[in-house]
PDB file of N, CA and C in Angstrom:
ATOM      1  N   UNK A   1     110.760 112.704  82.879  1.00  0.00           N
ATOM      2  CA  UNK A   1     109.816 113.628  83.453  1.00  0.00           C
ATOM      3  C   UNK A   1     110.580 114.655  84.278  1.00  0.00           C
ATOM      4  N   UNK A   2     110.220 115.908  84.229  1.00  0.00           N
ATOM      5  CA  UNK A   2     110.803 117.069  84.730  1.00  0.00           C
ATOM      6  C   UNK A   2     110.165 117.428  86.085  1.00  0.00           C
ATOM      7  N   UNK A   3     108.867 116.918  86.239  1.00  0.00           N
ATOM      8  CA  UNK A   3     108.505 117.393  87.512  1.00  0.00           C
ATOM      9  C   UNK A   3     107.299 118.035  87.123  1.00  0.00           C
ATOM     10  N   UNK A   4     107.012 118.380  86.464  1.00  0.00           N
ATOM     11  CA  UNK A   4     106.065 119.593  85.735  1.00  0.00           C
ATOM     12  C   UNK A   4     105.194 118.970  84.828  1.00  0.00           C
ATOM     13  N   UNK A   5     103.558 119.274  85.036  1.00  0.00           N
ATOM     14  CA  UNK A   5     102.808 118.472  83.904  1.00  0.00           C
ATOM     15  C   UNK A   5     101.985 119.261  84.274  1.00  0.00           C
ATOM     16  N   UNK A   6     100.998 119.034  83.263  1.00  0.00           N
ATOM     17  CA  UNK A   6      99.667 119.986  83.248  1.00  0.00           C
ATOM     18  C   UNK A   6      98.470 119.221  83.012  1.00  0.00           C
ATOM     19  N   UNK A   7      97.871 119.875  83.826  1.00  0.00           N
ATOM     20  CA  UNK A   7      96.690 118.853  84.758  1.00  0.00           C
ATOM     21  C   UNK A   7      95.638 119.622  84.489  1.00  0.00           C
ATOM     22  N   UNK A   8      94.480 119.014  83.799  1.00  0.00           N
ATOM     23  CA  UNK A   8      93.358 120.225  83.729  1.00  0.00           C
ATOM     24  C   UNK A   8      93.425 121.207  83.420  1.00  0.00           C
ATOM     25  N   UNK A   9      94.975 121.468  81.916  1.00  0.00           N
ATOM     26  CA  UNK A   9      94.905 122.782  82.047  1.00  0.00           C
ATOM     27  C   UNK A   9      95.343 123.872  82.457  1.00  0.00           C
ATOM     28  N   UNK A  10      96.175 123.486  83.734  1.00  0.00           N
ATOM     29  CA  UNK A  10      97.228 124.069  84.815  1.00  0.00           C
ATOM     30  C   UNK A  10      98.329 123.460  84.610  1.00  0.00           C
ATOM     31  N   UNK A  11      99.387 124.170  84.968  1.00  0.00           N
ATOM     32  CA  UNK A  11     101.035 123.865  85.078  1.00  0.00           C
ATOM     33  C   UNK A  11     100.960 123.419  86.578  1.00  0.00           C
ATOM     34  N   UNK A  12     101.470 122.071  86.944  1.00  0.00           N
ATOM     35  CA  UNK A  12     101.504 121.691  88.472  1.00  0.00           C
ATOM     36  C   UNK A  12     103.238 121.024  88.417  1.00  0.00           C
ATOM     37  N   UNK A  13     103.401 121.271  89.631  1.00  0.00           N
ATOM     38  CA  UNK A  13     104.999 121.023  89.867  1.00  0.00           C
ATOM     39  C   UNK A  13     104.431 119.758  91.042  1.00  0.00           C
ATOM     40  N   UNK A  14     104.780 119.012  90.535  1.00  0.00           N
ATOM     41  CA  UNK A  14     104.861 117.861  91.565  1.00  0.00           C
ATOM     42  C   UNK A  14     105.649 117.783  92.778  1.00  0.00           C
ATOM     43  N   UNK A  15     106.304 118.280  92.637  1.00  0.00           N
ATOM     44  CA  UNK A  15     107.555 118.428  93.715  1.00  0.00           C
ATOM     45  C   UNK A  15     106.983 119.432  95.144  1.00  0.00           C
ATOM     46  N   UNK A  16     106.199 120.139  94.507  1.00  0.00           N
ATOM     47  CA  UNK A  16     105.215 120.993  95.886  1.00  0.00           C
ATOM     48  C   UNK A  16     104.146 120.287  95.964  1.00  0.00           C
ATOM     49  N   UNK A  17     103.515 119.572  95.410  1.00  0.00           N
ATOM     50  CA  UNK A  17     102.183 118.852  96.158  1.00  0.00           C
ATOM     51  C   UNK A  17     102.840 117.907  97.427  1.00  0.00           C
ATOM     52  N   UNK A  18     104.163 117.348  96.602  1.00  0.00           N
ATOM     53  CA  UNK A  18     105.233 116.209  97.747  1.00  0.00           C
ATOM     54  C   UNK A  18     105.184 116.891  98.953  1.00  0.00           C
ATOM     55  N   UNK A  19     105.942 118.155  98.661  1.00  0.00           N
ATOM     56  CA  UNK A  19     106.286 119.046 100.090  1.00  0.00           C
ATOM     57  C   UNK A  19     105.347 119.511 100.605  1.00  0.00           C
ATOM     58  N   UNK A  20     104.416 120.058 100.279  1.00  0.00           N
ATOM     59  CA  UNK A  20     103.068 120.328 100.885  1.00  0.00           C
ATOM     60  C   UNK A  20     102.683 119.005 101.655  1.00  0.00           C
ATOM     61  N   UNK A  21     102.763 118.133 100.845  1.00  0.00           N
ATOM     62  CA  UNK A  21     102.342 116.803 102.004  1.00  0.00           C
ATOM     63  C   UNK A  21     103.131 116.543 103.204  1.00  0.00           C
ATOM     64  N   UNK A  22     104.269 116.386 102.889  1.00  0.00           N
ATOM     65  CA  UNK A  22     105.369 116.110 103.894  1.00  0.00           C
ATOM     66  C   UNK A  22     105.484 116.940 104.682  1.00  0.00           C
ATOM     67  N   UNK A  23     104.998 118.580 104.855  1.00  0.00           N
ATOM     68  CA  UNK A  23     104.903 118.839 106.049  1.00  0.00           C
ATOM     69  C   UNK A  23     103.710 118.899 106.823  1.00  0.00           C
ATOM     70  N   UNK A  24     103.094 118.387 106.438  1.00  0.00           N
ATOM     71  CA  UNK A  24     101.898 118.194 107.683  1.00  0.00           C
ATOM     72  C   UNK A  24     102.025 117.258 108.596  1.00  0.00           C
ATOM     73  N   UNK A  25     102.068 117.395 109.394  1.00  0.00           N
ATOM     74  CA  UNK A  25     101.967 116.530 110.837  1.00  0.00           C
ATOM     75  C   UNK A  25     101.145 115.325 110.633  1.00  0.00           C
ATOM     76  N   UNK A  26     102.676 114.589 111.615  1.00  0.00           N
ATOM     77  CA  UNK A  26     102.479 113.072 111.229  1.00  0.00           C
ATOM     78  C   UNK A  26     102.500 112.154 109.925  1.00  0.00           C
ATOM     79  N   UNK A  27     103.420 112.835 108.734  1.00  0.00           N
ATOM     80  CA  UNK A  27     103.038 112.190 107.651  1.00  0.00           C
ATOM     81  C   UNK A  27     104.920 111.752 107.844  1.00  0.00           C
ATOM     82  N   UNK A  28     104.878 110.470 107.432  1.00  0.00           N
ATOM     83  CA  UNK A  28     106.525 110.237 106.914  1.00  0.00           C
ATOM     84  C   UNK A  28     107.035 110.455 105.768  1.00  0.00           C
ATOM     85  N   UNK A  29     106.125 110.040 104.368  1.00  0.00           N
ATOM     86  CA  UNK A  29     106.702 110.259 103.287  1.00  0.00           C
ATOM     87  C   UNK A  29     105.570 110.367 102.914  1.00  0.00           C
ATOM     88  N   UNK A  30     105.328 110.968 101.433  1.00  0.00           N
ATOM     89  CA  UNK A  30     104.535 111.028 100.359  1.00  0.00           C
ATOM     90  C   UNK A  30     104.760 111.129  99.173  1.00  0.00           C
ATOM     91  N   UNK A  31     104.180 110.638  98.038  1.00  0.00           N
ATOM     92  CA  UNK A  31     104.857 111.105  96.385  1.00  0.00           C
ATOM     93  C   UNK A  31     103.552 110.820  96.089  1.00  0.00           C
ATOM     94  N   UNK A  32     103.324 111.881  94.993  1.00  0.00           N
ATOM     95  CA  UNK A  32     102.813 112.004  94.074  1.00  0.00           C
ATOM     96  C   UNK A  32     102.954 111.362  92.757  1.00  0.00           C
ATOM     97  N   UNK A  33     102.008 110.266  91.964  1.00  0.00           N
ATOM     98  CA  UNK A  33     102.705 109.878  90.522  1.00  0.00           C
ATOM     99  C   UNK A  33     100.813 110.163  89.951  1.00  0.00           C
ATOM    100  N   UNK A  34     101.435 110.454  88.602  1.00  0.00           N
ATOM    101  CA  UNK A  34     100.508 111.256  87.371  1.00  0.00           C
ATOM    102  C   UNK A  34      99.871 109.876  86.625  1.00  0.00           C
ATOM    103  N   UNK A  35      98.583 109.884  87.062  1.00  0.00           N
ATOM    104  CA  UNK A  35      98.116 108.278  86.193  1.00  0.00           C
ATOM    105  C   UNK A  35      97.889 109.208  84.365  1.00  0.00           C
ATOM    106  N   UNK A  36      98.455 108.170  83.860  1.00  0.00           N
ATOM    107  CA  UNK A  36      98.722 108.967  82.180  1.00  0.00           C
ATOM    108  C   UNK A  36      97.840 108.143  81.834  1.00  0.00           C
ATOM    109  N   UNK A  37      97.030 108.631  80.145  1.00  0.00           N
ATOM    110  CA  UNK A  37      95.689 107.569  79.608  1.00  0.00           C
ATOM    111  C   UNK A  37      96.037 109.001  77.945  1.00  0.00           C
ATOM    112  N   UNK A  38      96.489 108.052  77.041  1.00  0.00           N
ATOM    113  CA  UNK A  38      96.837 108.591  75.623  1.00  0.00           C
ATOM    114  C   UNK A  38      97.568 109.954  75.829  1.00  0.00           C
ATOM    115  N   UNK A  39      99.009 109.638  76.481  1.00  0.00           N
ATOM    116  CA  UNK A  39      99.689 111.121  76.737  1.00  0.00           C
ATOM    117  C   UNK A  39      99.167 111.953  77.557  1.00  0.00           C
ATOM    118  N   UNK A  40      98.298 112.041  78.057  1.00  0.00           N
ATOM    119  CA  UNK A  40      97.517 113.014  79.309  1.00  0.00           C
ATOM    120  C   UNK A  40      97.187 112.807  80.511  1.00  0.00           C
ATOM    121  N   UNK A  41      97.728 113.611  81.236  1.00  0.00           N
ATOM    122  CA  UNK A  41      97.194 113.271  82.603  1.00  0.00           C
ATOM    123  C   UNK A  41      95.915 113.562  83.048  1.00  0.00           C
ATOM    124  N   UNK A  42      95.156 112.368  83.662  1.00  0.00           N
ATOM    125  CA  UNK A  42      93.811 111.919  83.467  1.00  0.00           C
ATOM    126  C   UNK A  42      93.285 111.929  85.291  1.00  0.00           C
ATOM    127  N   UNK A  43      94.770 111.810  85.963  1.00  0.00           N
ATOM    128  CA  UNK A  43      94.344 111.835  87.731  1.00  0.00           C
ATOM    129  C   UNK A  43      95.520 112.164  88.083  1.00  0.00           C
ATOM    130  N   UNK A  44      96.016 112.598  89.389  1.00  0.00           N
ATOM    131  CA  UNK A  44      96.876 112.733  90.251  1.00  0.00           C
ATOM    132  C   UNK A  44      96.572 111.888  91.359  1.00  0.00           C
ATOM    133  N   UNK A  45      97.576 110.838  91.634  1.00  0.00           N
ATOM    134  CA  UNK A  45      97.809 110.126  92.927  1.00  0.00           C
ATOM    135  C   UNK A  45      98.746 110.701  94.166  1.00  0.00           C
ATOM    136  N   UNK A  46      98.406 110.793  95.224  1.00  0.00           N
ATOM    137  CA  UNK A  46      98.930 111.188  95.853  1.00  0.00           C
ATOM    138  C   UNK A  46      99.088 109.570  97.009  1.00  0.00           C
ATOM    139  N   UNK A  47     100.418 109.198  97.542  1.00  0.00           N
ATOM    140  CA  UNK A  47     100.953 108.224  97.837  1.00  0.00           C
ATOM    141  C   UNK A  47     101.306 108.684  99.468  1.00  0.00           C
ATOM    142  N   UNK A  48     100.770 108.198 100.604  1.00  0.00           N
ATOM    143  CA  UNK A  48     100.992 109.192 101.867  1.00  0.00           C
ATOM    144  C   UNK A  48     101.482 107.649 102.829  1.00  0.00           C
ATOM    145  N   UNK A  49     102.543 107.729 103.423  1.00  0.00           N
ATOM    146  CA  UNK A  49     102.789 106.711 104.452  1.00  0.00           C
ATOM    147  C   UNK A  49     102.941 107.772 105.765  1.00  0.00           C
ATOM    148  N   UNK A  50     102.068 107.961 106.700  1.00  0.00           N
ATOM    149  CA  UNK A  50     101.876 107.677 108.109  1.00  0.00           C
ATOM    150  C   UNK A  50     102.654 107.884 108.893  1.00  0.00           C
ATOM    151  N   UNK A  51     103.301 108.448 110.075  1.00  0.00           N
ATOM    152  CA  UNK A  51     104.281 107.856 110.901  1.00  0.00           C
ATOM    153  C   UNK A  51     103.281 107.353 111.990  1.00  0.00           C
ATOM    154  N   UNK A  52     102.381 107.568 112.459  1.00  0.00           N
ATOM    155  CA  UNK A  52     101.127 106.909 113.419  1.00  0.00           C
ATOM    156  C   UNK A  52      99.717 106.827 112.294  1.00  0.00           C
ATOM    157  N   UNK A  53      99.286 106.328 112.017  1.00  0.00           N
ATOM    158  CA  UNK A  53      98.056 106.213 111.485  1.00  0.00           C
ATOM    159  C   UNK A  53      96.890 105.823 112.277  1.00  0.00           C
ATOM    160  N   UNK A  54      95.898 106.820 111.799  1.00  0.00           N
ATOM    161  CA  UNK A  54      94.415 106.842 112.078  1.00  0.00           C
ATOM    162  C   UNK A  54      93.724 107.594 111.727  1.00  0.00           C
ATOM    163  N   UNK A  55      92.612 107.502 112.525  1.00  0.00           N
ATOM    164  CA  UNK A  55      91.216 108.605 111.740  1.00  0.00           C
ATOM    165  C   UNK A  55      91.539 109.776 112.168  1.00  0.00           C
ATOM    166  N   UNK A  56      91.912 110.249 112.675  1.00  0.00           N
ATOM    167  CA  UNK A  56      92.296 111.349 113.291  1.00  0.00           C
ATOM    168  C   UNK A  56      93.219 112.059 112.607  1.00  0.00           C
ATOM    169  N   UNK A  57      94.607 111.277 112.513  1.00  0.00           N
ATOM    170  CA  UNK A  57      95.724 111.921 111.415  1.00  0.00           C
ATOM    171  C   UNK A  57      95.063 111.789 110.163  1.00  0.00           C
ATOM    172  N   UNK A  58      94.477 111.206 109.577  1.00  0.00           N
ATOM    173  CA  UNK A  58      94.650 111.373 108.144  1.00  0.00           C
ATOM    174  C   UNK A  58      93.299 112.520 108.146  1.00  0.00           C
ATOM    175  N   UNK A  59      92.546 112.909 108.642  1.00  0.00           N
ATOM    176  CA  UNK A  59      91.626 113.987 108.970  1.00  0.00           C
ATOM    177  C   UNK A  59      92.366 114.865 108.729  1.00  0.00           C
ATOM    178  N   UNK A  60      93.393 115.391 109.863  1.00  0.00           N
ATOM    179  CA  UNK A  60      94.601 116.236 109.954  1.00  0.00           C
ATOM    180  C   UNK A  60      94.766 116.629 108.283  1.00  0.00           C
ATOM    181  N   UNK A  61      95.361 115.188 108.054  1.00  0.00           N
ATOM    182  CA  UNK A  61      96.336 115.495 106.576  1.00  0.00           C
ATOM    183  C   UNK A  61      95.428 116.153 105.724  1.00  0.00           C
ATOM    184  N   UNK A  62      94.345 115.646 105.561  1.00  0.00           N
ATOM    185  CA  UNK A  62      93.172 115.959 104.573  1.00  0.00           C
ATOM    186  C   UNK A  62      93.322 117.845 104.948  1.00  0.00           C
ATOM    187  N   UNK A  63      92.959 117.987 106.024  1.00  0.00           N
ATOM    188  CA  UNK A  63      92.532 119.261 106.284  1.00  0.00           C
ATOM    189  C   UNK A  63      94.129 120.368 105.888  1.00  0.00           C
ATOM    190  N   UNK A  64      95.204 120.051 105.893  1.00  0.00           N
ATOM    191  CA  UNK A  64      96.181 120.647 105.708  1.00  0.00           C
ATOM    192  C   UNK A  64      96.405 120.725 104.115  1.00  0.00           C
ATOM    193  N   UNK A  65      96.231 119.674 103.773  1.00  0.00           N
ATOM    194  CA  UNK A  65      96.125 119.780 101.872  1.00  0.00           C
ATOM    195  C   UNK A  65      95.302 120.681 102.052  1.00  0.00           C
ATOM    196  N   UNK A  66      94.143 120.683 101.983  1.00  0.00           N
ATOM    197  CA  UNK A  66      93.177 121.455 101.479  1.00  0.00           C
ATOM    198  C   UNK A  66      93.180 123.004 101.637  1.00  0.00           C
ATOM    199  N   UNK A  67      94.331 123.036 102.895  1.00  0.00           N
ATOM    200  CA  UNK A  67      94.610 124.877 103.258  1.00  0.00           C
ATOM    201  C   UNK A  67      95.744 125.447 102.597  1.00  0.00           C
ATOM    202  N   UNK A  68      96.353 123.961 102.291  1.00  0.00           N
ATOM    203  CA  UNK A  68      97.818 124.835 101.901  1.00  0.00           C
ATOM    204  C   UNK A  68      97.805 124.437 100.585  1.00  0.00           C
ATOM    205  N   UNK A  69      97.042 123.477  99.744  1.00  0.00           N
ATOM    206  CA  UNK A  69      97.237 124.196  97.921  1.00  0.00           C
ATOM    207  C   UNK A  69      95.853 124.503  97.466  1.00  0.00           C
ATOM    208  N   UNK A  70      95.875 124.973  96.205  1.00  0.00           N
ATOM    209  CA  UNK A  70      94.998 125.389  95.793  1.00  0.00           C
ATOM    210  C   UNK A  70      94.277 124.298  94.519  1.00  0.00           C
ATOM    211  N   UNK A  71      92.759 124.900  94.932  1.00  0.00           N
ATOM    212  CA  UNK A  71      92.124 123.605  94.452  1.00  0.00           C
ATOM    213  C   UNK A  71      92.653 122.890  93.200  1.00  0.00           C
ATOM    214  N   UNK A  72      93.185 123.631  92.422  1.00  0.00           N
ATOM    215  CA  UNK A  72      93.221 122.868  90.882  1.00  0.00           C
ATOM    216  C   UNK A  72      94.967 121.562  91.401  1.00  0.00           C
ATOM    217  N   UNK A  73      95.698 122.190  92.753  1.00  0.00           N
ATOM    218  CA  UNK A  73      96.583 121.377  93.006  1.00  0.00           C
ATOM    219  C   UNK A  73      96.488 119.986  93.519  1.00  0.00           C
ATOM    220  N   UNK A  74      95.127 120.253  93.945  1.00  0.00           N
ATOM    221  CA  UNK A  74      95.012 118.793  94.962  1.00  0.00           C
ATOM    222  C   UNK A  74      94.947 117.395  94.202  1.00  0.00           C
ATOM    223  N   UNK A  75      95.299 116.269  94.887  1.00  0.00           N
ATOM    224  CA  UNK A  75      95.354 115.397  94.145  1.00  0.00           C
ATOM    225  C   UNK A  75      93.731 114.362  94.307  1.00  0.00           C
ATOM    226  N   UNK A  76      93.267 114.304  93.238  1.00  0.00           N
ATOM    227  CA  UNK A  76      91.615 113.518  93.555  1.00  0.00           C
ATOM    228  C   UNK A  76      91.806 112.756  94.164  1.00  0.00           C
ATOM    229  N   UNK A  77      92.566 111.757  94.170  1.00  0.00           N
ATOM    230  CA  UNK A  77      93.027 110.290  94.976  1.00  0.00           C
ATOM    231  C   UNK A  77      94.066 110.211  96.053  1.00  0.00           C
ATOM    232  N   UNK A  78      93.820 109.726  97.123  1.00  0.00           N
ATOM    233  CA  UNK A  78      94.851 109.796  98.571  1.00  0.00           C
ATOM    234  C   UNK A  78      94.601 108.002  98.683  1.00  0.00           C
ATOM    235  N   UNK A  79      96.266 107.553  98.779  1.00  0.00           N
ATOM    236  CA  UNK A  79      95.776 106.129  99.323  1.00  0.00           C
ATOM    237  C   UNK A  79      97.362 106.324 100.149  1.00  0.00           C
ATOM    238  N   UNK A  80      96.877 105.832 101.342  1.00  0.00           N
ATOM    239  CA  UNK A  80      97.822 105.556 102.597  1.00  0.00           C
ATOM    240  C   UNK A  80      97.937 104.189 102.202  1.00  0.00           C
ATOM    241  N   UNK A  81      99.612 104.092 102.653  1.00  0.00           N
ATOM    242  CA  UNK A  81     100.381 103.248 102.177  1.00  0.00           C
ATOM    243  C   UNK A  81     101.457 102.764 103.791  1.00  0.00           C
ATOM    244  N   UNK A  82     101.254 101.420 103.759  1.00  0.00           N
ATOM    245  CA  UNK A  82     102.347 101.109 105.352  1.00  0.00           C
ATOM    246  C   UNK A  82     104.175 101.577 105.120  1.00  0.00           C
ATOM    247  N   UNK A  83     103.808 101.628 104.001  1.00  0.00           N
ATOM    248  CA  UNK A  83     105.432 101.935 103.394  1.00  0.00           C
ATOM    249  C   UNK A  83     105.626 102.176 101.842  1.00  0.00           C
ATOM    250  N   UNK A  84     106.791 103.010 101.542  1.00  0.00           N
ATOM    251  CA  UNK A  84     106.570 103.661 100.472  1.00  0.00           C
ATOM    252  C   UNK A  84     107.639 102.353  99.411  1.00  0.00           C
ATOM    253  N   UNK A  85     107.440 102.195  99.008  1.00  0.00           N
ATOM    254  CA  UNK A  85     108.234 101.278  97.874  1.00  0.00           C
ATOM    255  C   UNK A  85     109.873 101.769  97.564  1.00  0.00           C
ATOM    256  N   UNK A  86     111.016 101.731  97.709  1.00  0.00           N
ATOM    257  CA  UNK A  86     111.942 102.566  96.984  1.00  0.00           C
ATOM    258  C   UNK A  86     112.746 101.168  96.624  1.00  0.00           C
ATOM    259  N   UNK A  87     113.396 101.983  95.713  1.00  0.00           N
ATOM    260  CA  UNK A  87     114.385 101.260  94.428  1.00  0.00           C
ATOM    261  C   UNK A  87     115.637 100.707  95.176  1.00  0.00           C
ATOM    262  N   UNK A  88     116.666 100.022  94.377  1.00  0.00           N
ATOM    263  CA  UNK A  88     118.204  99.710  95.148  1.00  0.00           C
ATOM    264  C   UNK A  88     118.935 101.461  95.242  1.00  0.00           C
ATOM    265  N   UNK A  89     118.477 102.059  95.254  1.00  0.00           N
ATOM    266  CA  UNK A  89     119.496 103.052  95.422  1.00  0.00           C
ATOM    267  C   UNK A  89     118.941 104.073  96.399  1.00  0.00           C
ATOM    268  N   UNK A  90     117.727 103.412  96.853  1.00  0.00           N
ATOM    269  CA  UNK A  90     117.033 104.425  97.819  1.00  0.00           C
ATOM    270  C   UNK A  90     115.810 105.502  97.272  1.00  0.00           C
ATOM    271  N   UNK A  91     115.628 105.347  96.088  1.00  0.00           N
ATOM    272  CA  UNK A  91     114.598 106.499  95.640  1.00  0.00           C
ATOM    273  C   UNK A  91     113.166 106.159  95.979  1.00  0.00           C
ATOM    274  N   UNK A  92     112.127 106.623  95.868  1.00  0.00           N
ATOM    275  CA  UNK A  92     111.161 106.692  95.628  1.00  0.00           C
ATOM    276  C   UNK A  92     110.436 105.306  94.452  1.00  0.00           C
ATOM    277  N   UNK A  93     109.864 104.268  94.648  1.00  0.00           N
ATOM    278  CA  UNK A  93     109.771 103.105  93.746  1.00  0.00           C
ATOM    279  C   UNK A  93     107.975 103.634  92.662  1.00  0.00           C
ATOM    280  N   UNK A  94     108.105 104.753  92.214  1.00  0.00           N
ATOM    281  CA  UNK A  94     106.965 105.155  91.728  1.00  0.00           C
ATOM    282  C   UNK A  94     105.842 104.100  90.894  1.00  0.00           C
ATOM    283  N   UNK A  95     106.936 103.213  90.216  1.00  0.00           N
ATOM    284  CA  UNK A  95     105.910 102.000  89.621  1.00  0.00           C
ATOM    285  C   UNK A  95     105.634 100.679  89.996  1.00  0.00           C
ATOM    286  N   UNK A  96     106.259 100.911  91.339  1.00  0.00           N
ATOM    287  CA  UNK A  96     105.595  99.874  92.335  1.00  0.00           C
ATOM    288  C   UNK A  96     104.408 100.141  93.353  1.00  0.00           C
ATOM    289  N   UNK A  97     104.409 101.292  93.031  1.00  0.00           N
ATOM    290  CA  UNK A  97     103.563 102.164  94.476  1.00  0.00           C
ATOM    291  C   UNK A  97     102.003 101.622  93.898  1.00  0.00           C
ATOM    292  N   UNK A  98     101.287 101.962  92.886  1.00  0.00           N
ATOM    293  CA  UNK A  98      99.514 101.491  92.991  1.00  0.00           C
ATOM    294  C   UNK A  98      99.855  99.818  93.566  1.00  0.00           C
ATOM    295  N   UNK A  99     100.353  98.980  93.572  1.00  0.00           N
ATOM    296  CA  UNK A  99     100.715  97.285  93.830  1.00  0.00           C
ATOM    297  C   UNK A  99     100.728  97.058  95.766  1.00  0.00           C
ATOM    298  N   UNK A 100     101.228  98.794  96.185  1.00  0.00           N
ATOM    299  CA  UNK A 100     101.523  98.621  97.677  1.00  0.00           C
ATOM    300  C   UNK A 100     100.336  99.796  98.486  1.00  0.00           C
ATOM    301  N   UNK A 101      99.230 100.309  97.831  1.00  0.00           N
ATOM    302  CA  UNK A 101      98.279 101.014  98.178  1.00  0.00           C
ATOM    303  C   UNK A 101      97.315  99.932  99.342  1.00  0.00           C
ATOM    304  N   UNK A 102      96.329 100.682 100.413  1.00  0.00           N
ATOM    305  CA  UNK A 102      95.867  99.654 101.564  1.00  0.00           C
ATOM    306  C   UNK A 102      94.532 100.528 101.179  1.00  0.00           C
ATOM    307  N   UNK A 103      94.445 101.561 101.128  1.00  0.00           N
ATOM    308  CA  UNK A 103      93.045 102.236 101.232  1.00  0.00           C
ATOM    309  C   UNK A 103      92.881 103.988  99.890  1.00  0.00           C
ATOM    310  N   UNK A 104      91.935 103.987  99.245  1.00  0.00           N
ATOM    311  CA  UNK A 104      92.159 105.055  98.619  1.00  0.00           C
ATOM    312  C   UNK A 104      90.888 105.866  98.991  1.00  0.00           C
ATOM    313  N   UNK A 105      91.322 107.522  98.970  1.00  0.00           N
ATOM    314  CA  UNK A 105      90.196 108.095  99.521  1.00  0.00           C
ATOM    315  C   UNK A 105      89.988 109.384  98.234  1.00  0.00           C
ATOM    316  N   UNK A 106      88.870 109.744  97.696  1.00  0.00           N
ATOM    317  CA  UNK A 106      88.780 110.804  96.884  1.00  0.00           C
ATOM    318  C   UNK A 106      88.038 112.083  97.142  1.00  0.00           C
ATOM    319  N   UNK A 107      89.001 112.942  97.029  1.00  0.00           N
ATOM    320  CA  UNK A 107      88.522 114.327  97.171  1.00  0.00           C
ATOM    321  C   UNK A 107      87.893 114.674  96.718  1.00  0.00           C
TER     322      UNK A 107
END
């Protein structure tokens, strides 16, 4: 995967929904992974761990997605996560991540 898939139709770079997340206040990490169903992407997950969590921050987060991409970018599904899964080499553990989800919220 290159980073790049098309979602509804649109060309989306995954790599800016990440960064769009990661800078909003109070977030530690986030990734994005593409739920696939016969070659197509069918949802966007968006994967958000916290550095303080509550109703309040994830309000925040919500409200900062929603200003800084544009609608066809957003991801339908948000599930805060206590920690992000990564591999022996430090990456990002993308196909462990739905196994370590606590709460999912849809846009």
């Amino acid at each position: 995967m290159d980073g790049q898939l098309k979602w509804n139709g649109n060309r989306v770079e995954i790599g800016e929904i990440e960064r769009v997340a990661q800078d909003a206040i109070g977030v530690c990490q986030a990734a994005a992974v593409p739920l696939m169903r016969d070659n197509r992407v069918v949802d966007l997950i968006l994967f958000v761990q916290m550095c303080e969590d509550n109703d309040g921050k994830r309000a925040a987060f919500l409200n900062h997605l929603t200003g800084a991409l544009p609608a066809y970018m957003r991801p339908r599904s948000i599930r805060f996560v206590d920690r992000l899964p990564v591999t022996l080499h430090g990456k990002v553990d993308r196909i462990r991540l739905s196994s370590s989800c606590s709460e999912k919220i849809t846009l």
